[in-house]
C-alpha atoms as a PDB file:
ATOM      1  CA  UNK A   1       0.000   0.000   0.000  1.00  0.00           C
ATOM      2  CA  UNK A   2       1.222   3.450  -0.840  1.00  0.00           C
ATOM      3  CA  UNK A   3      -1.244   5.560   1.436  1.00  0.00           C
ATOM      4  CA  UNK A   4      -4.759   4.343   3.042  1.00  0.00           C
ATOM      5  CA  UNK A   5      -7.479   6.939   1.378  1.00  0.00           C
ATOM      6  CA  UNK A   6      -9.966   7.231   4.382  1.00  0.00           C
ATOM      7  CA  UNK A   7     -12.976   8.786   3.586  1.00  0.00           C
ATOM      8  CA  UNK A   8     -15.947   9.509   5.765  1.00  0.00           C
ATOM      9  CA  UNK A   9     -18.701   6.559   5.328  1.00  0.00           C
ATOM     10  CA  UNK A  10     -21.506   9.021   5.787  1.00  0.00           C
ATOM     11  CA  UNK A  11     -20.310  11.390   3.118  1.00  0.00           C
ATOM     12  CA  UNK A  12     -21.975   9.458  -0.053  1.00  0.00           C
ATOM     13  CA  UNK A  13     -20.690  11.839  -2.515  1.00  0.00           C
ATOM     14  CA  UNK A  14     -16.772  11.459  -0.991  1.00  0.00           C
ATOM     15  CA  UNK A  15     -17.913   7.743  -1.294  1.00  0.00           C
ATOM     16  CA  UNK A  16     -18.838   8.057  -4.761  1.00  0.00           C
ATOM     17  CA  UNK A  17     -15.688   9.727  -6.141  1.00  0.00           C
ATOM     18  CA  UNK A  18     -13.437   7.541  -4.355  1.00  0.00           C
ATOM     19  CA  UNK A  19     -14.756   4.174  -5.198  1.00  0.00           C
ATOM     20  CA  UNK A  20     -14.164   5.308  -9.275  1.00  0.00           C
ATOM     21  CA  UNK A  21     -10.770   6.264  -8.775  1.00  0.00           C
ATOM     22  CA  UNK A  22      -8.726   3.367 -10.148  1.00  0.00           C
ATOM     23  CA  UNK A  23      -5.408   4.932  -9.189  1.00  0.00           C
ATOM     24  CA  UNK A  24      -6.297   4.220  -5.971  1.00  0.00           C
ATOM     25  CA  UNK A  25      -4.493   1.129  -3.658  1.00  0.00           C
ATOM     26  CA  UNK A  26      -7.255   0.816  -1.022  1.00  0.00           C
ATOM     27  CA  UNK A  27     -10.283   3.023   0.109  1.00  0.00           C
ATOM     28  CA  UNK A  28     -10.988   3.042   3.817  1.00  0.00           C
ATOM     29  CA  UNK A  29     -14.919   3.577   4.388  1.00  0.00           C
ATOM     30  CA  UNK A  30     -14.209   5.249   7.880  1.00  0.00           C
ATOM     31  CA  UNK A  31     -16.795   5.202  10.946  1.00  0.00           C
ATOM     32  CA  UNK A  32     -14.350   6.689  13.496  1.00  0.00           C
ATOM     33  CA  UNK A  33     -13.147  10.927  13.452  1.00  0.00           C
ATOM     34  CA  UNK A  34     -14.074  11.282  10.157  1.00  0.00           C
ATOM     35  CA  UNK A  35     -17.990  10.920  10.738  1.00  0.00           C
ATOM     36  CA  UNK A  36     -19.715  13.211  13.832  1.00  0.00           C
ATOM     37  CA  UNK A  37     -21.093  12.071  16.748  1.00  0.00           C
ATOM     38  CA  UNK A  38     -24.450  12.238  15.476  1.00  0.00           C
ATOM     39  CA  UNK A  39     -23.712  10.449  12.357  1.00  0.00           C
ATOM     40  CA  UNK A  40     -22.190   7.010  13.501  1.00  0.00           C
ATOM     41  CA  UNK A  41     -25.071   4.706  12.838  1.00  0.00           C
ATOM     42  CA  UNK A  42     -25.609   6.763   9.276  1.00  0.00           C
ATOM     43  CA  UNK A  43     -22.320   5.815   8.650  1.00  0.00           C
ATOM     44  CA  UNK A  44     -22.703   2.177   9.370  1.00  0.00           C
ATOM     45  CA  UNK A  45     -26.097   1.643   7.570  1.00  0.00           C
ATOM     46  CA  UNK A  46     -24.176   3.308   4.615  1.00  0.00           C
ATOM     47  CA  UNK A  47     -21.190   0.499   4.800  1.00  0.00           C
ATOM     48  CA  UNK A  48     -23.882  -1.890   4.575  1.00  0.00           C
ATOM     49  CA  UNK A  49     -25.323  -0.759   1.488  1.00  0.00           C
ATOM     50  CA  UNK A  50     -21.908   0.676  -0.451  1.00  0.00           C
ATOM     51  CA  UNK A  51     -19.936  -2.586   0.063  1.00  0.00           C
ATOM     52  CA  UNK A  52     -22.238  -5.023  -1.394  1.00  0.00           C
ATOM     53  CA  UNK A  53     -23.836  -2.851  -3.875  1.00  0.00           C
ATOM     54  CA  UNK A  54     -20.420  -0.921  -5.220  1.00  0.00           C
ATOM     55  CA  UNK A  55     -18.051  -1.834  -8.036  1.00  0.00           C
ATOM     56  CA  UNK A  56     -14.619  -0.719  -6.946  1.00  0.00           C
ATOM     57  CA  UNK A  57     -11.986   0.079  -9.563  1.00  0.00           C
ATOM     58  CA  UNK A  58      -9.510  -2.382 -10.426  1.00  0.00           C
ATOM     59  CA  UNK A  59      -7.674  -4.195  -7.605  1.00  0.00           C
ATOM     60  CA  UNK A  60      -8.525  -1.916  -4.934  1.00  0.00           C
ATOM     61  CA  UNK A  61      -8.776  -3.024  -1.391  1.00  0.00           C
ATOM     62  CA  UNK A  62     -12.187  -2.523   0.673  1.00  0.00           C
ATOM     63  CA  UNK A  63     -11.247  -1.691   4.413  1.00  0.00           C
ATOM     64  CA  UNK A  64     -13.453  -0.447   6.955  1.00  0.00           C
ATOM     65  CA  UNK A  65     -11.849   2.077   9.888  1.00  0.00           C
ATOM     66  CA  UNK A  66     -13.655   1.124  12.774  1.00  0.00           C
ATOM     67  CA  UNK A  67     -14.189   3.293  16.278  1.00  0.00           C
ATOM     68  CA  UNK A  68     -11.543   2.421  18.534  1.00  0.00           C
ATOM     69  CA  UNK A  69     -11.778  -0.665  21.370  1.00  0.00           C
ATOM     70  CA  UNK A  70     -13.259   1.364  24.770  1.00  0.00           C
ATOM     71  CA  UNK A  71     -15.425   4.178  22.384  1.00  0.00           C
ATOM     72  CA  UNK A  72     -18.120   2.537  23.637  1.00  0.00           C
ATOM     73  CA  UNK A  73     -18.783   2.322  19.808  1.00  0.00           C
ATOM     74  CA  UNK A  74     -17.000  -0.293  18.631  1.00  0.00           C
ATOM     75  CA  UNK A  75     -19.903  -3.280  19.559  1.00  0.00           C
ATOM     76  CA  UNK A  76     -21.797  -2.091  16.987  1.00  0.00           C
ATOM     77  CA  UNK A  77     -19.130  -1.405  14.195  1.00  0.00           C
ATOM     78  CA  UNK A  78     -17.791  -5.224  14.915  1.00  0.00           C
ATOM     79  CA  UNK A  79     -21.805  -6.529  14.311  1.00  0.00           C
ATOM     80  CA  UNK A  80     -21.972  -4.298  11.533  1.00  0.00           C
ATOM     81  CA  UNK A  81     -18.308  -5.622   9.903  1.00  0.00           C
ATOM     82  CA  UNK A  82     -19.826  -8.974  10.873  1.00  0.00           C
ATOM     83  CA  UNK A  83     -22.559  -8.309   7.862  1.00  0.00           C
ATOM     84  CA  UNK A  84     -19.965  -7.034   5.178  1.00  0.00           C
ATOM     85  CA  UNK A  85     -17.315  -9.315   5.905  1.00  0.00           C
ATOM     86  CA  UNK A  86     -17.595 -10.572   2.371  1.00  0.00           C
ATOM     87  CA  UNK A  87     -17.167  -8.056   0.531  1.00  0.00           C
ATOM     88  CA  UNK A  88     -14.322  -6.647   2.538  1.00  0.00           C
ATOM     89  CA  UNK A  89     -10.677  -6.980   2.461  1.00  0.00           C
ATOM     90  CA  UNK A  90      -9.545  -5.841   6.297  1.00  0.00           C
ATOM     91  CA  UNK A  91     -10.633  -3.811   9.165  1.00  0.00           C
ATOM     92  CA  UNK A  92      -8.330  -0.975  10.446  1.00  0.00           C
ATOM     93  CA  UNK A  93      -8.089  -0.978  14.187  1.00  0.00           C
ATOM     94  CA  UNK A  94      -7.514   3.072  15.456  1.00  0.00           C
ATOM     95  CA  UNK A  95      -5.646   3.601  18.631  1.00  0.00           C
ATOM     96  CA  UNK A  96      -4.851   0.672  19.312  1.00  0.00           C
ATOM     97  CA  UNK A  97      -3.079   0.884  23.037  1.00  0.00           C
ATOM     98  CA  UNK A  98      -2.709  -2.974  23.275  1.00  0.00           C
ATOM     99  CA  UNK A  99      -2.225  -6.408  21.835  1.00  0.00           C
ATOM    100  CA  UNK A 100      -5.167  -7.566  23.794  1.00  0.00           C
ATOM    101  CA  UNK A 101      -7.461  -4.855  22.268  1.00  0.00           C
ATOM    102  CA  UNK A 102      -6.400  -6.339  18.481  1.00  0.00           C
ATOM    103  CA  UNK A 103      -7.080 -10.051  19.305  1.00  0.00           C
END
């Protein structure tokens, strides 16, 4: 990978773009800072409908940036990932402060 291209999973029209962009290595559909507060479960409902439904461009990996272990959010992304796991190619783990938190 040359960079991870995180873009906000509630921002369909960032989502758009990025999934046609073949020059692209990876596009990370992330739940964590990039989406408010307020916009976490849009986010999540949106993962469930871009994965399956979307054509990414040529060989580009499908990774979801989940909210970090002890958010108090990251139940819910891991039920969610759960769904998609299918159509994705990894999860990436933010702030990650242990080996126990990654296992």
């Amino acid at each position: 990978r040359r960079v991870l291209f995180n873009v906000p999973a509630s921002d369909e029209r960032k989502v758009r773009k990025a999934v046609g962009l073949a020059a692209l290595d990876n596009v990370v559909l992330d739940l964590e800072d990039g989406v408010a507060p307020s916009h976490k479960e849009v986010a999540r409902e949106a993962v469930r409908a871009i994965l399956p439904a979307r054509s990414f461009s040529g060989r580009v990996e499908r990774l979801v940036r989940m909210n970090a272990i002890g958010s108090g959010l990251e139940d819910e992304d891991l039920a969610m990932l759960a769904e998609v796991s299918p159509f994705l190619d990894g999860v990436v783990l933010p702030k990650a402060e242990s080996a126990e938190q990654v296992e």
